[in-house]
Protein backbone atom coordinates (compact mmCIF):
# COMPACT_ATOMS: atom_id res chain seq x y z
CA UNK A 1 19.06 -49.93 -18.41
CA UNK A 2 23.21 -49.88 -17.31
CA UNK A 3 24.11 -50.01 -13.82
CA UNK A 4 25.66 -46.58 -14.54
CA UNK A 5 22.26 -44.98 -15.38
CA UNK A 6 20.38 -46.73 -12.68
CA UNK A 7 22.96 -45.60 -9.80
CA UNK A 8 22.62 -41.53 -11.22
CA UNK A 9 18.72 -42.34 -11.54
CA UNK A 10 19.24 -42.59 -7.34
CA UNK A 11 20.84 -39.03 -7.16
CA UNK A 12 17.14 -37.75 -7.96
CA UNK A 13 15.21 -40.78 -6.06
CA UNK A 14 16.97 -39.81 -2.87
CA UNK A 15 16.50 -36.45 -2.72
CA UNK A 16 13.75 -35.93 -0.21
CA UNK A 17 12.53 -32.43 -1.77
CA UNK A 18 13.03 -33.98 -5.18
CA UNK A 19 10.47 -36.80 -4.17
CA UNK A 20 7.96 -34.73 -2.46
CA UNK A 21 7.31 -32.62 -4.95
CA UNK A 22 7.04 -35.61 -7.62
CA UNK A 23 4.58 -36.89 -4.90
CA UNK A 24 2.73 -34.33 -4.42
CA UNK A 25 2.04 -33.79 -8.53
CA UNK A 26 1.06 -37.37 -9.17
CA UNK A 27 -1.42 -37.23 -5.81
CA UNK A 28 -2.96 -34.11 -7.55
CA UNK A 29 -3.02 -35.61 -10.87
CA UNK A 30 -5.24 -38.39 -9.52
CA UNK A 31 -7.55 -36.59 -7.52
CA UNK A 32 -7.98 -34.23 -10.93
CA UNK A 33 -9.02 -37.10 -13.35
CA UNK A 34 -11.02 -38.94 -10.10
CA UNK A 35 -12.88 -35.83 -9.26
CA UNK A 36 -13.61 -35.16 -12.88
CA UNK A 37 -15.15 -38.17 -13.90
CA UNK A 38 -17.65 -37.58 -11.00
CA UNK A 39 -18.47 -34.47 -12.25
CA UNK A 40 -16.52 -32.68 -9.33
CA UNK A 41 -15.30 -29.33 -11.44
CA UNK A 42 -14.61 -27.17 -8.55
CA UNK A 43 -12.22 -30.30 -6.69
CA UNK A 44 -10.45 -30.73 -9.94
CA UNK A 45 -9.82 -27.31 -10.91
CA UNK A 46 -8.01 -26.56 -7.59
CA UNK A 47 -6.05 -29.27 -7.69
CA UNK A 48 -4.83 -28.02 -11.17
CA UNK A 49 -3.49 -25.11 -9.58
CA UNK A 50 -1.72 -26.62 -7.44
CA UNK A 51 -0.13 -29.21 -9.75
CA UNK A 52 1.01 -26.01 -11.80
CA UNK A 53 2.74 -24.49 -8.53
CA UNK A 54 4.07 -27.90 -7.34
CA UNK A 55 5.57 -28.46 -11.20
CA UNK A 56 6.94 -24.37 -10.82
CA UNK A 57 8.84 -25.44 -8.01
CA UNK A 58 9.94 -29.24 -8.87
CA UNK A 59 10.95 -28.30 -12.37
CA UNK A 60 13.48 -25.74 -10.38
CA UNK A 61 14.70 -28.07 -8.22
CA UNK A 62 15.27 -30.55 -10.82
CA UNK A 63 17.55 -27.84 -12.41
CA UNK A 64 19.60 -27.26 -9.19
CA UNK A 65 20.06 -31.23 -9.27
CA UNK A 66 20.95 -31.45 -13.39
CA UNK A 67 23.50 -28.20 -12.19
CA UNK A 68 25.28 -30.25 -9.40
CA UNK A 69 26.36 -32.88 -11.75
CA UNK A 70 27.85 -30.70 -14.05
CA UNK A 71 29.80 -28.15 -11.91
CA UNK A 72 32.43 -30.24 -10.19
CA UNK A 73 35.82 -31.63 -11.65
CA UNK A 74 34.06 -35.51 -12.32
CA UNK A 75 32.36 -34.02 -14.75
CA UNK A 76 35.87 -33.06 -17.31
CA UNK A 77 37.72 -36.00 -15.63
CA UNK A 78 35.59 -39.32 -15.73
CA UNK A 79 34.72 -40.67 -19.17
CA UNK A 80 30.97 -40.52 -20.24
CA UNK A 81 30.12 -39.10 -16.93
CA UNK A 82 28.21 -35.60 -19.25
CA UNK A 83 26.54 -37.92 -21.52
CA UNK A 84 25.46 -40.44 -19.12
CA UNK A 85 24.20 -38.02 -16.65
CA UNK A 86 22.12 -36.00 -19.52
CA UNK A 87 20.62 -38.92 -20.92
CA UNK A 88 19.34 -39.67 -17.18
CA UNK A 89 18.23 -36.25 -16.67
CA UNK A 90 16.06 -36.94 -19.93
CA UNK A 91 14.21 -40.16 -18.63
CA UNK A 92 13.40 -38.03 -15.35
CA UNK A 93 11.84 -35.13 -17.38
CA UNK A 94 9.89 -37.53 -19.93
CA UNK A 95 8.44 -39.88 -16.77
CA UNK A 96 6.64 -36.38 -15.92
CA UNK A 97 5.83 -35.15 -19.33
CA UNK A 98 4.06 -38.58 -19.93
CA UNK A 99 1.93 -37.94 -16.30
CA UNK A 100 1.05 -34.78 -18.36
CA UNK A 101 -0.32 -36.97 -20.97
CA UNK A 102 -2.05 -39.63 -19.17
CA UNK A 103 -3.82 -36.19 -17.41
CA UNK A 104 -5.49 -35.77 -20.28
CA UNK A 105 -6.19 -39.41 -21.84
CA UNK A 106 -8.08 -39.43 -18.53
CA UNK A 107 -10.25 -36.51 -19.05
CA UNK A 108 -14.12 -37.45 -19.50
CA UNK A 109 -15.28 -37.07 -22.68
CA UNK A 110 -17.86 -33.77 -22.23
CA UNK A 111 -14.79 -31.45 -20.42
CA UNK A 112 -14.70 -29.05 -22.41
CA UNK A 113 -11.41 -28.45 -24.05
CA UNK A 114 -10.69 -28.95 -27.64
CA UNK A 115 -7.79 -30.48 -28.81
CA UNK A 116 -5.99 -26.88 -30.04
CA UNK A 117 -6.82 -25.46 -26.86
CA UNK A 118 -4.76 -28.63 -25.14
CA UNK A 119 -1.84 -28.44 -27.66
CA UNK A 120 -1.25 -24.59 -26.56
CA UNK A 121 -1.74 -25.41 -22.64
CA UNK A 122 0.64 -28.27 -23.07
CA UNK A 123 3.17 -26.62 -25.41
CA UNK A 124 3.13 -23.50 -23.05
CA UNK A 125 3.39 -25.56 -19.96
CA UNK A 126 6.36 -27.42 -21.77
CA UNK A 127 8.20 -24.24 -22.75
CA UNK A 128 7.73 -22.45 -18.86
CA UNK A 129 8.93 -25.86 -17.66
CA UNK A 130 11.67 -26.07 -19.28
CA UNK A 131 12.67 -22.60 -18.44
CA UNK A 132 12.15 -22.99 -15.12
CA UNK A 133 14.80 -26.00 -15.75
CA UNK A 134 17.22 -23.46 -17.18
CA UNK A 135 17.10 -20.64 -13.97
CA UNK A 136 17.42 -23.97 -11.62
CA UNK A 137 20.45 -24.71 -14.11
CA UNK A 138 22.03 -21.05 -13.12
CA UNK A 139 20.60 -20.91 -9.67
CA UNK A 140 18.78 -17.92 -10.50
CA UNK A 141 16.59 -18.20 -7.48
CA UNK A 142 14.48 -14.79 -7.53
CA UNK A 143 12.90 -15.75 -11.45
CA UNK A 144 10.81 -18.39 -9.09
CA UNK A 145 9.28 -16.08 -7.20
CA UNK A 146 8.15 -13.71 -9.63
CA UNK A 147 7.35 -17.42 -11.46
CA UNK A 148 4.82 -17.44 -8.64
CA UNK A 149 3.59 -14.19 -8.89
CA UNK A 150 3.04 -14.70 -12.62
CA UNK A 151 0.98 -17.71 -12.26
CA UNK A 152 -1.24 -16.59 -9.62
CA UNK A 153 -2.01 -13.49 -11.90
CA UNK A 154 -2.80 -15.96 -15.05
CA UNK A 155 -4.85 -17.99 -13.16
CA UNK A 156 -7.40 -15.49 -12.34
CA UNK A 157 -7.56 -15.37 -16.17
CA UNK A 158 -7.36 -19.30 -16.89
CA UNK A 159 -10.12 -19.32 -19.61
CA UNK A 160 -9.79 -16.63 -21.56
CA UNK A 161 -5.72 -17.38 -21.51
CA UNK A 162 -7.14 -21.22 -22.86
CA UNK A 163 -9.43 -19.96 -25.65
CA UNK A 164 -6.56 -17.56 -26.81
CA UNK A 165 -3.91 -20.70 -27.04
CA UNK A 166 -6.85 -22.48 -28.70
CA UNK A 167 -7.55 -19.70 -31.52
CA UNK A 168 -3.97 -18.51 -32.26
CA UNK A 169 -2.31 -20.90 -33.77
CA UNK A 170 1.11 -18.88 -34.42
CA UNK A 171 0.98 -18.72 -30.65
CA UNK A 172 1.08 -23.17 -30.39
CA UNK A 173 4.19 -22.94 -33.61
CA UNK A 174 6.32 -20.48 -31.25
CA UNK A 175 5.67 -21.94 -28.11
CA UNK A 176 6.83 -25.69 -29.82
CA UNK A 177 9.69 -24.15 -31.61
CA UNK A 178 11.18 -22.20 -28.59
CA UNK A 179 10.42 -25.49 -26.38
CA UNK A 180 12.86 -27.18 -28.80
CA UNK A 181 15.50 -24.74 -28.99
CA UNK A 182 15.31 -24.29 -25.37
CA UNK A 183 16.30 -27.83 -25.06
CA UNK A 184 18.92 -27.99 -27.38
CA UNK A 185 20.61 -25.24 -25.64
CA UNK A 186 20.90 -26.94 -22.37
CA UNK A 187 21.65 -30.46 -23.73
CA UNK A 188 24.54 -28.22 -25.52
CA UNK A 189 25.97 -26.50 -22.88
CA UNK A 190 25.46 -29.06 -20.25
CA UNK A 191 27.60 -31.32 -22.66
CA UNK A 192 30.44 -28.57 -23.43
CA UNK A 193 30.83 -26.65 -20.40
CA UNK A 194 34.18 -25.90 -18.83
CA UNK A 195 35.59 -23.72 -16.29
CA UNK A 196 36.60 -20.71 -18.37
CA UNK A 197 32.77 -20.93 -19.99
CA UNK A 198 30.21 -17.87 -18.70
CA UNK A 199 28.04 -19.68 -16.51
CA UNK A 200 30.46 -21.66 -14.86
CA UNK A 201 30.16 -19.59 -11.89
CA UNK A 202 26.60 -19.55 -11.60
CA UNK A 203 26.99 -23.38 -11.66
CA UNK A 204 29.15 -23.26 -8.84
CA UNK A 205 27.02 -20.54 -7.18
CA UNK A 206 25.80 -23.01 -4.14
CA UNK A 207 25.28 -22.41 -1.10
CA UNK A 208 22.73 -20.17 -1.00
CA UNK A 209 24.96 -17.03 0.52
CA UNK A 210 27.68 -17.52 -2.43
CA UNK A 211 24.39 -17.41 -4.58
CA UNK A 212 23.18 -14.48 -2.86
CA UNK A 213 26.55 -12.67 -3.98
CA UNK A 214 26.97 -13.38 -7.43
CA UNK A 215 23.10 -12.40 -7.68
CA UNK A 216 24.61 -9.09 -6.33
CA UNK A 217 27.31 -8.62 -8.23
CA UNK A 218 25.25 -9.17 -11.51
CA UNK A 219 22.81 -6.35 -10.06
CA UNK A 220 26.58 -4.22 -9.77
CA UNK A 221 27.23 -4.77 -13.50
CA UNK A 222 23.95 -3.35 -14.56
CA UNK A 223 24.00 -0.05 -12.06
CA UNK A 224 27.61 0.57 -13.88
CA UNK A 225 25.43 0.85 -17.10
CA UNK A 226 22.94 2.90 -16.18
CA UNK A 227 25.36 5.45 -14.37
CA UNK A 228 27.33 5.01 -17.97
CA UNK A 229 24.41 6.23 -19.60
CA UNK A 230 23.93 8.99 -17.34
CA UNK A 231 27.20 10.21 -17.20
CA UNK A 232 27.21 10.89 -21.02
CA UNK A 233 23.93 12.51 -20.70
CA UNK A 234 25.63 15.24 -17.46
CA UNK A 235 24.01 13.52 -15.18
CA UNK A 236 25.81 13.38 -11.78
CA UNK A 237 25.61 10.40 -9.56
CA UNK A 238 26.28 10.89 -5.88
CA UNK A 239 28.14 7.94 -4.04
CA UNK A 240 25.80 5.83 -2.29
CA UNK A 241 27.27 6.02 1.76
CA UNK A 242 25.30 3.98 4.30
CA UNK A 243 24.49 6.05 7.24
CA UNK A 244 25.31 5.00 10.86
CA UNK A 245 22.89 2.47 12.86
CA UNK A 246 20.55 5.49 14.53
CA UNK A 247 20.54 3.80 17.85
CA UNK A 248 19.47 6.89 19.98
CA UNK A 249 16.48 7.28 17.01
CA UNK A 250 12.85 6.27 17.39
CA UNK A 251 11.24 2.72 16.54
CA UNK A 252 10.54 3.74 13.04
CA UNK A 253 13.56 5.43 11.83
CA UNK A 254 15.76 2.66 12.99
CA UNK A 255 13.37 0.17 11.50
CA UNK A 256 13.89 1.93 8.00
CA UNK A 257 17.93 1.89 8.43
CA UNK A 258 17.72 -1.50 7.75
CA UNK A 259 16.12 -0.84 4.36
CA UNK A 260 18.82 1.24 2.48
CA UNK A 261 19.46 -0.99 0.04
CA UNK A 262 16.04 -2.02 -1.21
CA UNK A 263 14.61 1.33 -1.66
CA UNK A 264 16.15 1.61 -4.84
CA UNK A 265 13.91 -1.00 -6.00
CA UNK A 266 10.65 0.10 -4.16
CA UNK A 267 11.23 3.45 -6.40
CA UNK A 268 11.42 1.97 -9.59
CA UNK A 269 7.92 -0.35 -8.66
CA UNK A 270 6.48 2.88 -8.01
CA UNK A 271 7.90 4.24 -11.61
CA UNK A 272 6.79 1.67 -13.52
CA UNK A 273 2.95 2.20 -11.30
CA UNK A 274 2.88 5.31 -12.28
CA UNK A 275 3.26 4.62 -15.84
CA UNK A 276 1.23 1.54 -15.88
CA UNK A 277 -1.67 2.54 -14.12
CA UNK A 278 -3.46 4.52 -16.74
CA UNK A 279 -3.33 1.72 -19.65
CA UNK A 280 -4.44 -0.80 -17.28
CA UNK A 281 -7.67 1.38 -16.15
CA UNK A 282 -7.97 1.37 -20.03
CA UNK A 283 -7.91 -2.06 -20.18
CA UNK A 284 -10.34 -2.87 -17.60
CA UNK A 285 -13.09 -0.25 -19.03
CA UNK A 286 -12.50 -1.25 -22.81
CA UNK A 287 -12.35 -5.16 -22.17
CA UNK A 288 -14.38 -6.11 -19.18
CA UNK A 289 -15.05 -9.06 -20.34
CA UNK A 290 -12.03 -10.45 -19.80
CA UNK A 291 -11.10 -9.66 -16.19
CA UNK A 292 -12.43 -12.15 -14.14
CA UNK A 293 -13.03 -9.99 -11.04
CA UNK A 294 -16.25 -8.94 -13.01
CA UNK A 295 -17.42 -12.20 -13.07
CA UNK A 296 -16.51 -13.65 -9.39
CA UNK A 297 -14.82 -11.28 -6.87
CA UNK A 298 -14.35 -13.64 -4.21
CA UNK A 299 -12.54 -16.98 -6.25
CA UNK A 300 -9.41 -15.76 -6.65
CA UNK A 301 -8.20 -15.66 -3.05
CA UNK A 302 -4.29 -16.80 -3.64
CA UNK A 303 -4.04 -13.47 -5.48
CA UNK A 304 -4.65 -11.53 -2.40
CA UNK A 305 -3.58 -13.35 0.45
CA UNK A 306 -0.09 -15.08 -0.86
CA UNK A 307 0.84 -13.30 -4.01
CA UNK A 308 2.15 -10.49 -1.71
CA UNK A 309 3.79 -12.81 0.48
CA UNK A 310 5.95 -14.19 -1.96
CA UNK A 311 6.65 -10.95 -3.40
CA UNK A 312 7.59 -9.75 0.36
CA UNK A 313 9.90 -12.99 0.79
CA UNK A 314 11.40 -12.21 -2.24
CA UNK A 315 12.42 -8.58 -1.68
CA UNK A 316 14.05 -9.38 1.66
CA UNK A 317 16.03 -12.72 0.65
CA UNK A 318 19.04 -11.07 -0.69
CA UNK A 319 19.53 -9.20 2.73
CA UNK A 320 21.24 -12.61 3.84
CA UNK A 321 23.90 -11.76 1.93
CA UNK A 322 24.88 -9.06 4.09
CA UNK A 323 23.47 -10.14 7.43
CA UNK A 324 27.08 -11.11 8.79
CA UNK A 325 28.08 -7.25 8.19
CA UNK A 326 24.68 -6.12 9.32
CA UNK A 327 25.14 -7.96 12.95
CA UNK A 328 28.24 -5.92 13.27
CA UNK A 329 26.09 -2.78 13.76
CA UNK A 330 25.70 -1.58 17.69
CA UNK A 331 23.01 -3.35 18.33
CA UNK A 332 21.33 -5.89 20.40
CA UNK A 333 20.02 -8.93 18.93
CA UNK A 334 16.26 -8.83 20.32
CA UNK A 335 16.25 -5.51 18.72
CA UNK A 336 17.66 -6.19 15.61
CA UNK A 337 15.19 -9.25 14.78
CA UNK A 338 12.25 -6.93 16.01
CA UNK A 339 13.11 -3.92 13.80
CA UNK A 340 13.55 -6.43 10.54
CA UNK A 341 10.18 -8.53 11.32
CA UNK A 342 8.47 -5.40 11.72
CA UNK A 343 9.92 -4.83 7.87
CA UNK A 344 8.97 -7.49 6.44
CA UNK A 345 5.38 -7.38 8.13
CA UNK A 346 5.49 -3.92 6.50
CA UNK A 347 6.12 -5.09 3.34
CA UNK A 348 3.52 -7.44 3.13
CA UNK A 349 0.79 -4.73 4.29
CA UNK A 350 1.90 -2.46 1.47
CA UNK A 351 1.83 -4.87 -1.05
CA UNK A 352 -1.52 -6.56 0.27
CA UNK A 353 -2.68 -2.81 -0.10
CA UNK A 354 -1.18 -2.35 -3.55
CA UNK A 355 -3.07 -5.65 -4.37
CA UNK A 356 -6.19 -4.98 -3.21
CA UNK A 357 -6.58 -1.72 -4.80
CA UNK A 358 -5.62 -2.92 -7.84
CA UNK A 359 -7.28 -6.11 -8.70
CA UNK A 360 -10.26 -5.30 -6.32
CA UNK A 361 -11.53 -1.74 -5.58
CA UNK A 362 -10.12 -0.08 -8.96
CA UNK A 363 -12.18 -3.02 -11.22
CA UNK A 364 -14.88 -3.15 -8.83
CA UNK A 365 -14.95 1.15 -8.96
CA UNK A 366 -15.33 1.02 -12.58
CA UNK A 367 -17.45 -2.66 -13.02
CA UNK A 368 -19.61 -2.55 -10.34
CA UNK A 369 -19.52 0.06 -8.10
CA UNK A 370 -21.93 -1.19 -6.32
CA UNK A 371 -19.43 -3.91 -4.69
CA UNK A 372 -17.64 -0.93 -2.64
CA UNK A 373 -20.52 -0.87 -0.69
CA UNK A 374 -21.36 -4.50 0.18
CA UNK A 375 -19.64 -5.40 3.20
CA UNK A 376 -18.72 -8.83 1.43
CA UNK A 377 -16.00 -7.23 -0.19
CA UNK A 378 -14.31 -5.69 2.45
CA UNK A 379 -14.50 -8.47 4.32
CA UNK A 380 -12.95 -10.81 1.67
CA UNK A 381 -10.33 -8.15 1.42
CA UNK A 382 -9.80 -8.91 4.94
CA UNK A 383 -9.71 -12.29 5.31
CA UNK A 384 -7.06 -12.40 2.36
CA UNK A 385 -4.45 -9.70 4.87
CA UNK A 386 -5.50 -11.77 7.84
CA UNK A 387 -4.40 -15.70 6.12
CA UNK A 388 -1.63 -13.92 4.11
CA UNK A 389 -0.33 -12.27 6.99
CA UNK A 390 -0.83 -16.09 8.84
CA UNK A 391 1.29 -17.71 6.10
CA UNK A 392 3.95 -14.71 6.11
CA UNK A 393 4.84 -15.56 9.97
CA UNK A 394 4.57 -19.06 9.60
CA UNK A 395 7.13 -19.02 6.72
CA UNK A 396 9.17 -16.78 9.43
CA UNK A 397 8.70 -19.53 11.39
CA UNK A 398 9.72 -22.40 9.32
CA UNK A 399 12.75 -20.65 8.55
CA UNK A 400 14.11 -20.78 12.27
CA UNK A 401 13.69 -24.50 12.06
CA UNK A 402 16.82 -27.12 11.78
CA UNK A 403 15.28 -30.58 11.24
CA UNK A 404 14.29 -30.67 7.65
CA UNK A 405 11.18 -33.30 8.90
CA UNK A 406 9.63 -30.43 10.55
CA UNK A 407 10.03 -28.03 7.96
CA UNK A 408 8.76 -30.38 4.95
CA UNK A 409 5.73 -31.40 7.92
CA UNK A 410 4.69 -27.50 8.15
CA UNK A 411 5.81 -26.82 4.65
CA UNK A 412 3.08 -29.63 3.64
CA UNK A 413 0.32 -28.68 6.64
CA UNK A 414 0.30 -25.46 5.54
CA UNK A 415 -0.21 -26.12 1.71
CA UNK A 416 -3.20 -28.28 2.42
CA UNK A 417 -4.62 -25.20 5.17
CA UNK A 418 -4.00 -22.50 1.86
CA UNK A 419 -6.19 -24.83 -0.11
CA UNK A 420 -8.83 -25.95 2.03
CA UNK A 421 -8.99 -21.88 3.14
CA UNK A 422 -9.10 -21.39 -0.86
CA UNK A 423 -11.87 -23.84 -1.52
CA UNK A 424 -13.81 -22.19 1.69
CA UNK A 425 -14.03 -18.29 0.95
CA UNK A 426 -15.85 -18.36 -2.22
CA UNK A 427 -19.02 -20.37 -0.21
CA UNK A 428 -18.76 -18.03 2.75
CA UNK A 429 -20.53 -15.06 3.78
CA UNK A 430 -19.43 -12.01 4.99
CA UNK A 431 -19.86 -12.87 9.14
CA UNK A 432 -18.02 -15.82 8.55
CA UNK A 433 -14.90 -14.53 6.37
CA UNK A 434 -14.76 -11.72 9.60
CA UNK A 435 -14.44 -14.91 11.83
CA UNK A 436 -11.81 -16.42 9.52
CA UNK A 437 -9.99 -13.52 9.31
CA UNK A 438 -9.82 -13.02 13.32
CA UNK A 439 -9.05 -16.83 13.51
CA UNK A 440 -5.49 -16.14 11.24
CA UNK A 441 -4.87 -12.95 12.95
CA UNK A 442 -4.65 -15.08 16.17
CA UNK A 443 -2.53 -17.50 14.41
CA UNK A 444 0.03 -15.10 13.15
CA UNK A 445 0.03 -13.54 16.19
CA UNK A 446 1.10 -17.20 17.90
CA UNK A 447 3.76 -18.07 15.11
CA UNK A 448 5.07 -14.30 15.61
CA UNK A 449 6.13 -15.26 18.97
CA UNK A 450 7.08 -18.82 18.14
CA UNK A 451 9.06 -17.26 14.99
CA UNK A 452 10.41 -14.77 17.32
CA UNK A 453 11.65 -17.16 20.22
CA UNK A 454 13.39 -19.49 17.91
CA UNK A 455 15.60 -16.69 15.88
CA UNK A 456 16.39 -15.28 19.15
CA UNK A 457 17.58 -18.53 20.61
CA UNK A 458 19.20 -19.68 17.16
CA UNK A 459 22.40 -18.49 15.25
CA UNK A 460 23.07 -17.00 12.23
C-alpha cells in the first residue's frame, strides 16, 4: 500500500462518527454468530436489526465522506488525487462487504437459510447499500429517514421477504445487475465531475442549512410543474401569502402558524391514505398469512414506538432552513420554542395514532377481533406512545447539546435502552407494559424540561 493511499485511508479512520458506526456493526456481527452457535435465536436476530440500521446510517455517512473529497478545487488541480481517492473509497467498502461474508461463513450449520435465500439477502443488502452511498454522495439527507421507515416496515415481514428472494430468482439477476451499474455510475462520475456538471451543487451542498436550501429549491422546481400542468388544464392557483404571527390568538392557533409550510405535505399523506387504504384492507383479508401481526402482535415494537419518531424528525428538519426568518416574527423566545415543541409532540401523536390503527387495530379488527378486547393490546399500544414519545424528547434533547462526546454518549445509551426495551415487551404482561409505559412518560417529561432549558439558554 503507497503512502498516498494510507494517509486518505486516515480521512475515514479519524472520523469519530465514521468509526462508531464501523464499531458498532462489527460488535453486532459478533454477538450474532456468538449467540447463534449457542442456539440464542432471539439475541441474534435483534442484533441483525440493528446491524441493518447501523449499516443504513454508516453507508450514508461514508457517502458524505467519498462527497467531500470530490467537491473542492484539489480534486481538478492535484494529479491522481480522483483516482487515488476512489480506489481508497473501494478498500473501505470491500473491508465491510467481507464482514458481510465472514457473517455468514460463521453461521451454524442447522440455521435455516439456503444458499438462494442468502444470495438475494446479500445482493439486496448490496444494492440498498450502495444506494444509500449514492444519496450520502448528493447529501440527500431526507431518503435516510424514510430509509428508516422502510426498514422497520420490512422487518416486521423478514421471513416471508427471505423466502421470496429465495424463490424468485429474476428478483437475485436484477438486484446483482443494478448493484453493478449502480457502481459504475458513481466510480464514473466521481472520476469526471466538474463544476459546470449537475450535481456539483449538491456536492457542495454542506453545511447542513445550505443543504436545507437546495433541498428547497428542488421541492420549488417540482411545484412549478405541477402548477404547469394545472394551468393548461384552467386550473387557477392562488399565491401562497404567509399570514401575520397571531400574537393576540390562543395557544393553538399560534401553535399552527408555525406549520404553514408543511401542511401541503400532511394533505397529500392524507391523499395518498385515502386511496391506499382500501387495497391494503384487501391485502390483509386475502393474504393473512403474510402479515406478521397475525402471528405475534407484540414483537414488532420499533414499528410503533420509533417509526413515527423518525417520520416526525423528518417532517420538521427542513424548518431550519427558515428559522433565522422565523425568529424575526414578534415574538418571545420561551414562547416560540414552546409553540414548536408542542408541534412536533403533535406530530408524533398523530402519526403514533396513524400507526397504531393501521398495523394494529385494522389487522387485529379483521384477524382476530378478539385482540381489541384483551387489555394486552392496548397496553402494548401504550407502552410503544409512552418510549416513542421518551426517545422523541430525548432526541430534542441531544440536539441542544455542543460537545459531540455527550451527544455520541446519549446517542449510544439510548440505542442500547431501545433494544433492551425491544427485547423486554414481547415477555411482558399487560401490568407490567402499563408500568413501562408510566416509567417513559416520566422520562420524557424530565428530558422535556432538560430539552427545554438548554434551547432556551442556547443560540440559534
Amino acid at each position: 500500500m503507497s503512502k498516498r493511499i494510507a494517509q486518505i485511508l486516515l480521512i475515514y479512520l479519524r472520523h469519530p462518527v465514521f468509526m462508531l458506526l464501523a464499531g458498532i456493526l462489527v460488535a453486532g456481527d459478533f454477538i450474532a454468530k456468538t449467540s447463534l452457535r449457542f442456539g440464542i435465536w432471539d439475541v441474534a436476530e435483534d442484533m441483525w436489526t440493528l446491524m441493518f440500521v447501523m449499516i443504513t446510517w454508516l453507508a450514508f455517512v461514508f457517502g458524505v465522506l467519498i462527497k467531500r473529497q470530490f467537491a473542492n478545487h484539489r480534486a481538478s488541480l492535484m494529479p491522481r488525487h480522483r483516482p487515488s481517492h476512489m480506489l481508497a473509497a473501494v478498500m473501505v467498502y470491500a473491508v465491510f462487504i467481507g464482514i458481510l461474508s465472514i457473517c455468514r461463513s460463521g453461521l451454524v450449520p442447522n440455521f435455516q437459510i439456503t444458499p438462494q435465500e442468502f444470495a438475494g439477502i446479500y445482493m439486496t443488502c448490496l444494492f440498498v447499500s450502495l444506494l444509500i452511498i449514492y444519496l450520502g454522495y448528493l447529501s440527500i439527507a431526507g431518503i435516510l429517514f424514510m430509509a428508516y421507515f422502510a426498514l422497520l416496515v420490512v422487518a416486521g415481514q423478514t421471513s416471508q421477504v427471505i423466502a421470496f428472494l429465495g424463490i424468485s430468482e429474476m428478483t437475485r439477476i436484477v438486484m446483482g445487475g443494478s448493484s453493478f451499474l449502480l457502481a459504475a455510475l458513481i466510480v464514473q462520475r466521481l472520476l469526471r465531475i466538474k463544476e459546470d456538471s449537475f450535481e456539483y451543487p449538491f456536492l457542495m451542498a454542506w453545511p447542513q442549512k445550505d443543504l436545507i436550501r437546495n433541498q428547497m429549491r428542488l421541492t420549488q422546481v417540482l411545484t412549478g410543474w405541477v402548477e404547469s400542468v394545472a394551468e393548461r388544464c384552467g386550473i387557477k392557483s392562488r399565491p401562497a401569502a404567509l399570514p401575520a404571527y397571531p400574537a393576540g390568538a390562543g395557544f393553538l392557533s399560534r401553535m399552527l402558524h408555525w406549520d404553514r409550510i408543511e401542511r401541503e405535505e400532511v394533505k397529500i399523506v392524507l391523499v395518498l391514505l385515502a386511496l391506499t387504504t382500501p387495497l391494503y384492507l384487501q391485502f390483509i383479508e386475502h393474504f393473512s398469512g403474510l402479515h406478521k401481526f397475525y402471528k405475534s402482535p407484540y414483537t414488532n415494537f420499533l414499528l410503533y414506538s420509533i417509526a413515527p419518531v423518525l417520520i416526525a424528525v423528518c417532517g420538521r428538519y427542513k424548518q431550519a432552513a427558515y428559522l433565522g426568518y422565523d425568529l424575526l416574527k414578534p415574538v418571545r423566545k420561551t414562547r416560540f420554542l414552546l409553540e414548536r415543541g408542542a408541534l412536533l409532540s403533535m406530530d408524533f401523536a398523530c402519526y403514533w395514532l396513524l400507526f397504531a390503527v393501521y398495523f394494529a387495530l385494522l389487522p387485529a379488527k379483521i384477524l382476530s377481533p378478539d385482540l381489541l378486547t384483551a387489555w394486552k393490546l392496548w397496553a402494548f399500544l401504550l407502552l410503544a406512545g409512552g418510549f416513542g414519545f421518551f426517545s422523541l424528547q430525548w432526541i430534542v434533547y441531544m440536539a441542544a447539546l455542543t460537545s459531540p462526546k455527550k451527544v455520541i454518549f446519549n446517542g449510544l445509551f439510548s440505542c442500547a435502552l431501545t433494544q433492551v426495551e425491544f427485547m423486554l415487551v414481547p415477555h411482558l404482561a399487560a401490568d407490567d407494559m402499563v408500568i413501562h409505559a408510566i416509567v417513559w412518560l416520566i422520562g420524557a417529561t424530565w428530558f422535556q424540561k432538560l430539552g427545554y432549558d438548554r434551547w432556551k439558554g442556547g443560540e440559534f
